[in-house]
C-alpha atoms as a PDB file:
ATOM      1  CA  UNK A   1     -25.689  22.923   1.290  1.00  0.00           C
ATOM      2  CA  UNK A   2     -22.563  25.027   2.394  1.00  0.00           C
ATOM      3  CA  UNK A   3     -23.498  23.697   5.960  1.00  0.00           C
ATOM      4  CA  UNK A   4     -23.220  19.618   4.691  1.00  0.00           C
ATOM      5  CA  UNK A   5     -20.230  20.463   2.450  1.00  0.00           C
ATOM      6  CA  UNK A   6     -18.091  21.869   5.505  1.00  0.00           C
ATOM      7  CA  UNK A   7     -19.095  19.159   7.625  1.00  0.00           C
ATOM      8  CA  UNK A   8     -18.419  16.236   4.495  1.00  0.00           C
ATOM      9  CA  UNK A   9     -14.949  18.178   4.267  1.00  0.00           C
ATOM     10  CA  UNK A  10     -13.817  18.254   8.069  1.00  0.00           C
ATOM     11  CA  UNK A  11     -15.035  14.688   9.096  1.00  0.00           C
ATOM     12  CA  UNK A  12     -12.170  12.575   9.520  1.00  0.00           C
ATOM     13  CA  UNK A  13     -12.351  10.510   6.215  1.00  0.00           C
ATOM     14  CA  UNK A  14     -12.054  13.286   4.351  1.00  0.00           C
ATOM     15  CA  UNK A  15      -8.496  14.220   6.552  1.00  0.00           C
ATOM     16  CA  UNK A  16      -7.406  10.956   6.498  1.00  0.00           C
ATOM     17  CA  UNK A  17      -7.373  10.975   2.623  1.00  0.00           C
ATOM     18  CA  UNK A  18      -5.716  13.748   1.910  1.00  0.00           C
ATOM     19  CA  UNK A  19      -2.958  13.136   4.457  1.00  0.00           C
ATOM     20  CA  UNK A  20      -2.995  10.002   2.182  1.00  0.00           C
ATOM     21  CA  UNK A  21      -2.667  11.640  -1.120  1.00  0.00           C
ATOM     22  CA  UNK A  22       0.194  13.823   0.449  1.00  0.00           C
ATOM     23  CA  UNK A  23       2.417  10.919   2.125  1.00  0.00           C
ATOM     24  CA  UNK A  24       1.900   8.813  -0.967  1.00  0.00           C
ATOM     25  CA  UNK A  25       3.209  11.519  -3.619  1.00  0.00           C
ATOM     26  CA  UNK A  26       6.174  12.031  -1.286  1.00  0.00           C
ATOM     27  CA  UNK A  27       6.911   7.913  -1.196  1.00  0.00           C
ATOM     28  CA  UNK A  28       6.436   8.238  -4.912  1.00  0.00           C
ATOM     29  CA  UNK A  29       9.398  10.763  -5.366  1.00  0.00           C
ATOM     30  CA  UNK A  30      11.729   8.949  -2.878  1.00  0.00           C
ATOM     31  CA  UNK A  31      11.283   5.654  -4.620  1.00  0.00           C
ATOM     32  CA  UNK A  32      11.800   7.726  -7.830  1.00  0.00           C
ATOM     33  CA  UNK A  33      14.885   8.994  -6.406  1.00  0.00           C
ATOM     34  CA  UNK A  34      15.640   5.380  -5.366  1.00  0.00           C
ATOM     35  CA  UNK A  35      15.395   3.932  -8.590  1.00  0.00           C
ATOM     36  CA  UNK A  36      17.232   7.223 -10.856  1.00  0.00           C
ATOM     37  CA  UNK A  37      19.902   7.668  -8.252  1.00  0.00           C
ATOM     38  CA  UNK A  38      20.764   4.497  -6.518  1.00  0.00           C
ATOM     39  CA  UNK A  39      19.406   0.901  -8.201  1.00  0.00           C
ATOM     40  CA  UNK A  40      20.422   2.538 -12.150  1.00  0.00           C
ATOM     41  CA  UNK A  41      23.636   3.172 -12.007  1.00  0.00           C
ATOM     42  CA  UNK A  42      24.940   0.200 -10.404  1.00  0.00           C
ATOM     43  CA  UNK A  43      23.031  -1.732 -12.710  1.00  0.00           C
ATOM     44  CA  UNK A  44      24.192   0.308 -15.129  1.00  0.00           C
ATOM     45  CA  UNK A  45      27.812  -0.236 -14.711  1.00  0.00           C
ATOM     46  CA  UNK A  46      26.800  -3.976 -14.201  1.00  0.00           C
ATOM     47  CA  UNK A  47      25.462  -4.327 -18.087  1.00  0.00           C
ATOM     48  CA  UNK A  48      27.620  -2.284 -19.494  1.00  0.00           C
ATOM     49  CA  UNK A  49      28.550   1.384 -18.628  1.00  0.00           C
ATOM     50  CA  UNK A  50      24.693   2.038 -19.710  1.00  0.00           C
ATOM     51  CA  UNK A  51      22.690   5.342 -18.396  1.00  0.00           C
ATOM     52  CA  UNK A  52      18.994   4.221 -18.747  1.00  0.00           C
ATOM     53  CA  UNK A  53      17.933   7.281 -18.673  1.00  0.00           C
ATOM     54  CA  UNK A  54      19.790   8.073 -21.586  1.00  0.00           C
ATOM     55  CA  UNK A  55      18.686   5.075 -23.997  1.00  0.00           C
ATOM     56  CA  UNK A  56      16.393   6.418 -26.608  1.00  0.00           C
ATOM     57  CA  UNK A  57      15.680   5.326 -30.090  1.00  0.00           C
ATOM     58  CA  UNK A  58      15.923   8.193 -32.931  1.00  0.00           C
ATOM     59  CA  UNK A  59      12.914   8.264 -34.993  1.00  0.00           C
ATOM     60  CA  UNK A  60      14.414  10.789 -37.584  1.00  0.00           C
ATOM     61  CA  UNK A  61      17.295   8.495 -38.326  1.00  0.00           C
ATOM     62  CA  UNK A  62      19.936  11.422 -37.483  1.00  0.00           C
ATOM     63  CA  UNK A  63      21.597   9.522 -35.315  1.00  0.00           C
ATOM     64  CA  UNK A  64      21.783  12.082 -31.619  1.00  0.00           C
ATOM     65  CA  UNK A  65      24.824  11.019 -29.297  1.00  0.00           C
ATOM     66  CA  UNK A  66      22.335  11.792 -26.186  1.00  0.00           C
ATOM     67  CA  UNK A  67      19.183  11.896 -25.381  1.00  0.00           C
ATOM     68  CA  UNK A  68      19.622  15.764 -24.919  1.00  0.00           C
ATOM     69  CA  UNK A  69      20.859  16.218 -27.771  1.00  0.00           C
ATOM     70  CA  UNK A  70      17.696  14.583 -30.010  1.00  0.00           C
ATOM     71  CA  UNK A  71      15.667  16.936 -27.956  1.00  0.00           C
ATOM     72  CA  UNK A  72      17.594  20.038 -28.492  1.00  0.00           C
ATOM     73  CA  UNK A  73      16.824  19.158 -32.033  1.00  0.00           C
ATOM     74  CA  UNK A  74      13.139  18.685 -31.765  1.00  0.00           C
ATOM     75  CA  UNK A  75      13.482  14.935 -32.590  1.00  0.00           C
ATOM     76  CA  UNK A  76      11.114  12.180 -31.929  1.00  0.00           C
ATOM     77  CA  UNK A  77      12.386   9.762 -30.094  1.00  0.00           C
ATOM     78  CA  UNK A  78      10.946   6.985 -28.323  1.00  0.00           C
ATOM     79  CA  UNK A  79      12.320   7.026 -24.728  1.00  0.00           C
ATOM     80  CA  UNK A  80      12.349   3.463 -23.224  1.00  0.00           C
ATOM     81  CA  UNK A  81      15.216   3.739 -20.856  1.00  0.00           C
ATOM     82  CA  UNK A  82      13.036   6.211 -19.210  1.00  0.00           C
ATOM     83  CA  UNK A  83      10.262   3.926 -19.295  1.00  0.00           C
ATOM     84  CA  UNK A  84      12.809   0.886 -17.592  1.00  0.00           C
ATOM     85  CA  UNK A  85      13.128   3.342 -15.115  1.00  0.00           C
ATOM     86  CA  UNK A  86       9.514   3.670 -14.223  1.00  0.00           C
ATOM     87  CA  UNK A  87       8.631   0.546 -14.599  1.00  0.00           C
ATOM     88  CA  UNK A  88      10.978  -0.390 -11.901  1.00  0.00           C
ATOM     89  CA  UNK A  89       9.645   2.764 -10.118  1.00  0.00           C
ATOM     90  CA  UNK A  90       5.872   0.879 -10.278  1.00  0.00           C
ATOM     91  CA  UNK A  91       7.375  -2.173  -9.439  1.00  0.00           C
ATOM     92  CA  UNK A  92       9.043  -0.829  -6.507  1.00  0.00           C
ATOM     93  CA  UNK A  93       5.588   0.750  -4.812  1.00  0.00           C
ATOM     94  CA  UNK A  94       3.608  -2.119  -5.672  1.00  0.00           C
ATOM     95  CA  UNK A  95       6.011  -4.671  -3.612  1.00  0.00           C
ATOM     96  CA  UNK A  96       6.125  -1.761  -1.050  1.00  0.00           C
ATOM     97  CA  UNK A  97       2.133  -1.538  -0.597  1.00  0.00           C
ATOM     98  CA  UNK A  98       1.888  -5.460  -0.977  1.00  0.00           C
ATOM     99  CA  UNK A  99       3.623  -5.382   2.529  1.00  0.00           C
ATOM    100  CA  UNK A 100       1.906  -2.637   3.911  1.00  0.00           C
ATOM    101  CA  UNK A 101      -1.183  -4.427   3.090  1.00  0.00           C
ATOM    102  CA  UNK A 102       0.199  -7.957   4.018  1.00  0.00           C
ATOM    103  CA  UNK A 103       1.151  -6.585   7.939  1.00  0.00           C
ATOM    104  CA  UNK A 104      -2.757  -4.760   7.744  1.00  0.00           C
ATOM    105  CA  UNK A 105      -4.470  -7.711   6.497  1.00  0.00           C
ATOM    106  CA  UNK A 106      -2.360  -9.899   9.222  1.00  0.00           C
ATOM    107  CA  UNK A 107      -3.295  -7.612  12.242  1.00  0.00           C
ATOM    108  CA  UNK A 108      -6.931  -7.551  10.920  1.00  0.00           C
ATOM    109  CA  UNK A 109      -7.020 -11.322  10.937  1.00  0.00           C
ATOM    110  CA  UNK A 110      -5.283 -11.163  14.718  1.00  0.00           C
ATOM    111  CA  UNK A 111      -7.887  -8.584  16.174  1.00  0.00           C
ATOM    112  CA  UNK A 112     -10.761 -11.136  14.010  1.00  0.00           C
ATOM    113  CA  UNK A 113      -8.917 -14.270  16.362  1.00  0.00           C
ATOM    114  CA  UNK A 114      -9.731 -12.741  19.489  1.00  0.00           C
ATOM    115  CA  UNK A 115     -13.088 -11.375  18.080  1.00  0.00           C
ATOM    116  CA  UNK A 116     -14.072 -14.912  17.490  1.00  0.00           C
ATOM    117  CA  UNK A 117     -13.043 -16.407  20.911  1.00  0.00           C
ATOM    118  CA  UNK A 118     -16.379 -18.773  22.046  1.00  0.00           C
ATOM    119  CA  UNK A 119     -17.393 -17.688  25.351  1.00  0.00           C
ATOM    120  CA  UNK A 120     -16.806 -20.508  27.699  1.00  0.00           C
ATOM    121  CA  UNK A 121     -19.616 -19.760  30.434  1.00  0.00           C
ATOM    122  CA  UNK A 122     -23.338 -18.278  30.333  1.00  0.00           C
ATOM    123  CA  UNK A 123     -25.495 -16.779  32.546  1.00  0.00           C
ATOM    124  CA  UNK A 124     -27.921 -19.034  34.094  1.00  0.00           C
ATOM    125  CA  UNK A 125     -31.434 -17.519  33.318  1.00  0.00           C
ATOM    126  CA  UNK A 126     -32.802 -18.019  36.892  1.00  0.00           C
ATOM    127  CA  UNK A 127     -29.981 -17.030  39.437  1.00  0.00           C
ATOM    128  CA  UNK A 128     -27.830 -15.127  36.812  1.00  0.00           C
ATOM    129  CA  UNK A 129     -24.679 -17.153  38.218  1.00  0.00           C
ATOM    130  CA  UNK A 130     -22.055 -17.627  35.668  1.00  0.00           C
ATOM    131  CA  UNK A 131     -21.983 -20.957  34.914  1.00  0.00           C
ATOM    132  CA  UNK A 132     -19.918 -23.442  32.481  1.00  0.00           C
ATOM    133  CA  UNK A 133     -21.395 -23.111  28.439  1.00  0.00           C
ATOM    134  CA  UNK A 134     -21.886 -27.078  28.626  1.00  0.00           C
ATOM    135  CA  UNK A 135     -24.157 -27.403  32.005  1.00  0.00           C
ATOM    136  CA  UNK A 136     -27.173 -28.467  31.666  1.00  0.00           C
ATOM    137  CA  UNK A 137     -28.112 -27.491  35.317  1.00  0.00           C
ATOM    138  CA  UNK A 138     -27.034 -24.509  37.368  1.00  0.00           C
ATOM    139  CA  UNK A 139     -24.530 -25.371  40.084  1.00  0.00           C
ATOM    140  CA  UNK A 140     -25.907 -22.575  42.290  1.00  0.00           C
ATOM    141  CA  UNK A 141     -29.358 -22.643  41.988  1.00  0.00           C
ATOM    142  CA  UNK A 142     -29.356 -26.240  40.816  1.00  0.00           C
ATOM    143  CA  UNK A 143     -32.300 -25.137  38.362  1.00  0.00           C
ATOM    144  CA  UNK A 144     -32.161 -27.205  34.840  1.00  0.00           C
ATOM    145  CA  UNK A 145     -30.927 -25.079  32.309  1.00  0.00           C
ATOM    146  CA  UNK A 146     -32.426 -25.470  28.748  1.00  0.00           C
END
């Protein structure tokens, strides 16, 4: 059983998934980084000098300044500025892997095109001459082909 486990976990499959798993959790933090760093505070400034990261609603009616603050103080809050910013996140990878797929699924359908090509001659069955798909007699043998 140790045997088919080691083989399962070295064929390439198995490889090819975890390099997977690794590239895509690294895309996930750069288009996290995208989204905190780059796209939110222009479009911050844009609405209105607004840090969505910082936009929180206080569930224990205190009234926090920040974000920070409510959770220095052990308040609930309900953080949707932080979800804005993964929604965008999500929105972000999704558009990203609809392209990836889009080009795959486009150079599946070229390789599919040429896969598909009719063959233009046969084989004639009595002088194995290669002869036009259409004929209905051999053109080097002259023998009627069927």
């Amino acid at each position: 059983m140790l045997k088919e486990f080691k083989e399962f976990a070295l064929k390439g499959n198995m490889l090819d998934l975890a390099v997977g798993l690794i590239i895509g959790a690294s895309f996930g933090k750069i288009i996290t980084s995208l989204v905190n760093d780059i796209i939110m505070p222009p479009l911050g400034l844009l609405i209105g000098k607004v840090d969505f990261s910082n936009l929180f609603i206080d569930l224990s009616g205190k009234g926090y300044k920040s974000l920070q603050d409510a959770k220095a103080a052990g308040a609930a809050t309900i953080n949707y500025g932080a979800f804005i910013n993964v929604v965008i996140d999500f929105v972000i990878v999704a558009f990203a892997m609809f392209l990836l797929i889009k080009q795959v699924n486009k150079l599946d359908k070229k390789k599919e095109q040429v896969k598909k090509e009719e063959p233009t001659t046969k084989e004639c069955p009595f002088c194995h001459s290669q002869i036009n798909i259409k004929a209905t007699r051999c053109a080097f043998c002259t023998s009627e082909i069927k």
